[in-house]
Protein backbone atom coordinates (compact mmCIF):
# COMPACT_ATOMS: atom_id res chain seq x y z
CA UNK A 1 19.77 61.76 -52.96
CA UNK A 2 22.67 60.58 -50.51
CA UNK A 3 20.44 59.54 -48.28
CA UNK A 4 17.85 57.54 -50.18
CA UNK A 5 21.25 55.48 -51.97
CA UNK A 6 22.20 55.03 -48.07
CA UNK A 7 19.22 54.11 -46.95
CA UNK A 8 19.09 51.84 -50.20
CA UNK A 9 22.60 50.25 -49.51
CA UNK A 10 21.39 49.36 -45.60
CA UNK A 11 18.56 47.76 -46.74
CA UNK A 12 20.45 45.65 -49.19
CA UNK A 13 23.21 44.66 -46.32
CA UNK A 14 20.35 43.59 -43.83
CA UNK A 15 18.52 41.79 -46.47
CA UNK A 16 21.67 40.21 -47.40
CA UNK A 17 22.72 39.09 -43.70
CA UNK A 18 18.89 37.86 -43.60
CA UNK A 19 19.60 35.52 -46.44
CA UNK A 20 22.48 34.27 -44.87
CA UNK A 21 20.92 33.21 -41.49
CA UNK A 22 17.75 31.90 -43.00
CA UNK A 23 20.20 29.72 -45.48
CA UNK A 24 22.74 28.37 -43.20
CA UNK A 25 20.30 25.69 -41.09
CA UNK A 26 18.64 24.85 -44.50
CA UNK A 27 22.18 23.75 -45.98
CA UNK A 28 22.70 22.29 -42.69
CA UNK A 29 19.89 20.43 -42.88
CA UNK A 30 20.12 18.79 -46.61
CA UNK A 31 23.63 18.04 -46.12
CA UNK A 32 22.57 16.11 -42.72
CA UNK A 33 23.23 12.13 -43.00
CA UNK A 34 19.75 11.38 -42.79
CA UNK A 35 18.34 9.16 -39.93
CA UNK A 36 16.45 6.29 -40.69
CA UNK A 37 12.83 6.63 -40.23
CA UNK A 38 10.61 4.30 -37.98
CA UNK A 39 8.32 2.62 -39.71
CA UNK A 40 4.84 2.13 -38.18
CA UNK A 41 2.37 -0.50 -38.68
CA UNK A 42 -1.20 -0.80 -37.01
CA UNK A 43 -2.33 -3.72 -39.12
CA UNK A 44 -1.97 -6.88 -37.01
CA UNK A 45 -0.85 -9.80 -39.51
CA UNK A 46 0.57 -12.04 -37.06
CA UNK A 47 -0.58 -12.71 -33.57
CA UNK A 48 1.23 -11.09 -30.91
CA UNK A 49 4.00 -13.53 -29.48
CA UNK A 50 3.79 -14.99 -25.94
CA UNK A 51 6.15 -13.63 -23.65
CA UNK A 52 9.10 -16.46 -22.93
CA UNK A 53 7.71 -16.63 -19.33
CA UNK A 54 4.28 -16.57 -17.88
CA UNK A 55 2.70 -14.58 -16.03
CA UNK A 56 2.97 -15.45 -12.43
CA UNK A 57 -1.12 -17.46 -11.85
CA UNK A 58 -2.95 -15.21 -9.00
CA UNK A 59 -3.19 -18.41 -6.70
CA UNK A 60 0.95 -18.25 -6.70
CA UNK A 61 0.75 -14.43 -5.94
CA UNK A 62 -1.30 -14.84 -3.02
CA UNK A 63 1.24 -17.41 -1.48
CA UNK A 64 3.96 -14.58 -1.73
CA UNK A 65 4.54 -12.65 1.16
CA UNK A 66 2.98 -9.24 1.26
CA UNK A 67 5.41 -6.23 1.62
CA UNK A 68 5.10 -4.33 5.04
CA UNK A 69 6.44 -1.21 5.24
CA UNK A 70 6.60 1.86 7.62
CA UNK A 71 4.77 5.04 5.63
CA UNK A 72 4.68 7.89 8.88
CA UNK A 73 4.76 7.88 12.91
CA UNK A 74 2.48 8.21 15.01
CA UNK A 75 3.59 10.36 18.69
CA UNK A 76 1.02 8.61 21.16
CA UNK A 77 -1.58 10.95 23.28
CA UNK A 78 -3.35 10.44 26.41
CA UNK A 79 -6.04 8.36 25.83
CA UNK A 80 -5.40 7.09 22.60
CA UNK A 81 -5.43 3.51 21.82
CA UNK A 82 -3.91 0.98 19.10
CA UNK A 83 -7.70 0.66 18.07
CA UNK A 84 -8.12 4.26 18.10
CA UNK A 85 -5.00 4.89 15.83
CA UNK A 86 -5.70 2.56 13.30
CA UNK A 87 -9.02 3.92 13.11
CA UNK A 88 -7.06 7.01 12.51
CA UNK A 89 -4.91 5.69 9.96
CA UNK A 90 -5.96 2.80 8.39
CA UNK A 91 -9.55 3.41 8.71
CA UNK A 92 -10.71 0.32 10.39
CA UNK A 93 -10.58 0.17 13.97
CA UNK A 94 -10.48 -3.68 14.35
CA UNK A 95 -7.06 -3.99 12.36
CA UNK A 96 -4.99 -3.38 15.51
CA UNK A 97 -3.56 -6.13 16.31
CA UNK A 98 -1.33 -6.04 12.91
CA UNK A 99 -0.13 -2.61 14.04
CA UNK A 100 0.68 -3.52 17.37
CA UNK A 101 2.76 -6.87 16.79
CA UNK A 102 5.29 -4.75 14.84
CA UNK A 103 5.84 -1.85 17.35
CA UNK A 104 8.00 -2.40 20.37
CA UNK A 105 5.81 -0.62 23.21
CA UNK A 106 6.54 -0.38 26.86
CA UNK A 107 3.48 -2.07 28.08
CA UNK A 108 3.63 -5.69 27.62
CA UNK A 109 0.04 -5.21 27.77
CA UNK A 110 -1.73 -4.31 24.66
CA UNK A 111 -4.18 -2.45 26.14
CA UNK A 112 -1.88 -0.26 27.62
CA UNK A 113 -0.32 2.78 26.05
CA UNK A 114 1.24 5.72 27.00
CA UNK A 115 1.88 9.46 25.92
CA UNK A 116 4.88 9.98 23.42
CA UNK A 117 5.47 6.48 22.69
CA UNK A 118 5.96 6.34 18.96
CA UNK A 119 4.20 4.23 16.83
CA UNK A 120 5.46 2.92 13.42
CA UNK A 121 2.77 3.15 11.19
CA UNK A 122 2.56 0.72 8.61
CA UNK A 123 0.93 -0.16 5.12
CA UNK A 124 -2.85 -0.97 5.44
CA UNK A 125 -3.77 -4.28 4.36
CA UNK A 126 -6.97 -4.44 1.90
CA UNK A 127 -8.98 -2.18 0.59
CA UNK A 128 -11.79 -0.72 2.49
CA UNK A 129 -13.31 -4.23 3.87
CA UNK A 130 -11.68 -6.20 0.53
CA UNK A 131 -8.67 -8.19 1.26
CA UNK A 132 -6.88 -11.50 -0.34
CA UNK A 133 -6.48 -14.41 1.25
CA UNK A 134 -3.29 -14.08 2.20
CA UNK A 135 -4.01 -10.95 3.96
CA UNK A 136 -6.77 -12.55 5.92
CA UNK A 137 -3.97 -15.46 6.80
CA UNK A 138 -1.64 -12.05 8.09
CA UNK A 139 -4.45 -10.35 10.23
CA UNK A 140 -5.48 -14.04 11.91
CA UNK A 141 -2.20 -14.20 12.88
CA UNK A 142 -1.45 -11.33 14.11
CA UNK A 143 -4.85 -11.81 16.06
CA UNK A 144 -3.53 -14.85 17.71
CA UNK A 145 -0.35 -13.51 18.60
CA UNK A 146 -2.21 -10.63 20.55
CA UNK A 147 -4.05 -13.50 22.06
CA UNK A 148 -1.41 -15.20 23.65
CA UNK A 149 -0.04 -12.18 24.70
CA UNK A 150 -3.16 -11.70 26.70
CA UNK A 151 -3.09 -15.05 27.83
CA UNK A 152 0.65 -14.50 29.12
CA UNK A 153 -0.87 -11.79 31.72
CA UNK A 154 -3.32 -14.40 33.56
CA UNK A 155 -7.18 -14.61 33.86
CA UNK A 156 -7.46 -10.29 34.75
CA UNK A 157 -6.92 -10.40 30.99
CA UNK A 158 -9.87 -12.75 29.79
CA UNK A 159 -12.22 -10.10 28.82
CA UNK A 160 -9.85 -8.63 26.42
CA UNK A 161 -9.02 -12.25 25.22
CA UNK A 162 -12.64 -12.97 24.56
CA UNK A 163 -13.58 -9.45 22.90
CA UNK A 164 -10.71 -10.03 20.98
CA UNK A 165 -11.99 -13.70 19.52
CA UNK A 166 -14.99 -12.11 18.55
CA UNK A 167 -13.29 -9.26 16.88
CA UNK A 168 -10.68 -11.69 14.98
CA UNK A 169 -14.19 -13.63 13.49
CA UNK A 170 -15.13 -10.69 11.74
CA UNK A 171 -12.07 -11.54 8.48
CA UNK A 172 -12.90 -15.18 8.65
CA UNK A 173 -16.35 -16.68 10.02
CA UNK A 174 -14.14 -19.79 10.79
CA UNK A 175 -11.32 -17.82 12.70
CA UNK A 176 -11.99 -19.95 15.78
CA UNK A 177 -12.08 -23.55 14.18
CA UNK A 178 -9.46 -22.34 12.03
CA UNK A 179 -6.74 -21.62 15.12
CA UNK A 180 -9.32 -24.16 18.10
CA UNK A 181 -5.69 -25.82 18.17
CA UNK A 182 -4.00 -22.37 19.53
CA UNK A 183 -7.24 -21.31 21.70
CA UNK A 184 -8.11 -22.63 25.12
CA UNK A 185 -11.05 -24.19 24.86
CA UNK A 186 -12.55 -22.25 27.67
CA UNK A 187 -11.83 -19.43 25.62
CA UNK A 188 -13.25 -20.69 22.36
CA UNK A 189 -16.79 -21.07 24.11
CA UNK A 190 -17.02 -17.73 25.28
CA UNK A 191 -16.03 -15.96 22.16
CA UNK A 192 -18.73 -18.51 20.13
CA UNK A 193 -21.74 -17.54 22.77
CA UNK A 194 -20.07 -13.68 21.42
CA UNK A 195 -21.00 -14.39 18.42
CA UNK A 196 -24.24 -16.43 18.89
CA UNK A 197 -25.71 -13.55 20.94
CA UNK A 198 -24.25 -10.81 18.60
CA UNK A 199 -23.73 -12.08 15.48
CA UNK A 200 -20.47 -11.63 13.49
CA UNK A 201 -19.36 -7.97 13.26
CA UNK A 202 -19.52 -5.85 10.06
């Protein structure tokens, strides 16, 4: 009989200590300062305000310059080439010439790599073969700067100046009119019998 009243007066305690921990966060909770609730509407009554300033037209955005920026390095090989590394990274071999004019290399020749030189590797321009016209005004240039850099090493370097004419014609069919004021006119007529006898490349 002792046991069953101790067994009784156990159960009683732990039901008691139950009540007391499932009561304590409900007290706590209606005594709580309420918070004021957020009140949600979906029906539109009003248009939607303007913002104070406009959005910036996309003829404006193109004038802005484009952020350049370095996203890995590149430890040269034997054999490797600036066309062969943007290939690599930037998938689209004929985008060299914006790589190399922002690397320092030891060759003033562009042609000319060697093994270990490191290579900054920056942010493509475009995607795939889509790109504004402000990156077409980027790559141009950095096409004519490789130019005169060819031009600097004499007439051994006149293939590479013409193939490189050609090349520049593929972002803009009027590359050479565009820059006829920066190209010796020599020049211009071999790179536009290039592209009369092979077309413009893809």
């Amino acid at each position: 009989m002792n046991d069953s009243r101790q067994v009784l007066r156990d159960l009683t305690i732990a039901l008691g200590i139950l009540a007391v921990i499932v009561a304590v966060p409900i007290l706590f909770m209606a005594f709580r300062s309420p918070e004021p609730e957020m009140m949600v509407s979906y029906a539109q009554e009003e248009p939607p305000t303007m913002m104070e300033e406009p959005m910036t037209p996309v003829m404006e955005m193109e004038d802005q310059e484009i952020p350049r920026y370095i996203v890995t390095r590149h430890t040269v090989v034997g054999g490797e080439s600036f066309s062969f590394i943007t290939g690599i990274y930037w998938d689209d071999i004929y985008l060299w010439p914006d790589l190399y004019i922002r690397n320092d290399m030891i060759s003033e020749d562009p042609d000319i790599i060697f093994p270990d030189e490191i290579i900054d590797i920056y942010n493509r321009l475009g995607d795939q073969d889509e790109f504004t016209e402000r990156e077409r005004e980027v790559i141009l240039d950095a096409y004519i700067q490789v130019y005169d850099r060819f031009k600097s090493l004499g007439p051994q370097k006149d293939d590479s100046a013409w193939t490189l004419l050609w090349c520049g014609a593929k972002y803009d069919h009027n590359f050479l009119d565009l820059y006829a004021h920066r190209i010796d006119p020599a020049d211009l007529a071999v790179a536009q019998r290039y592209i009369d006898e092979e077309g413009y490349l893809d």
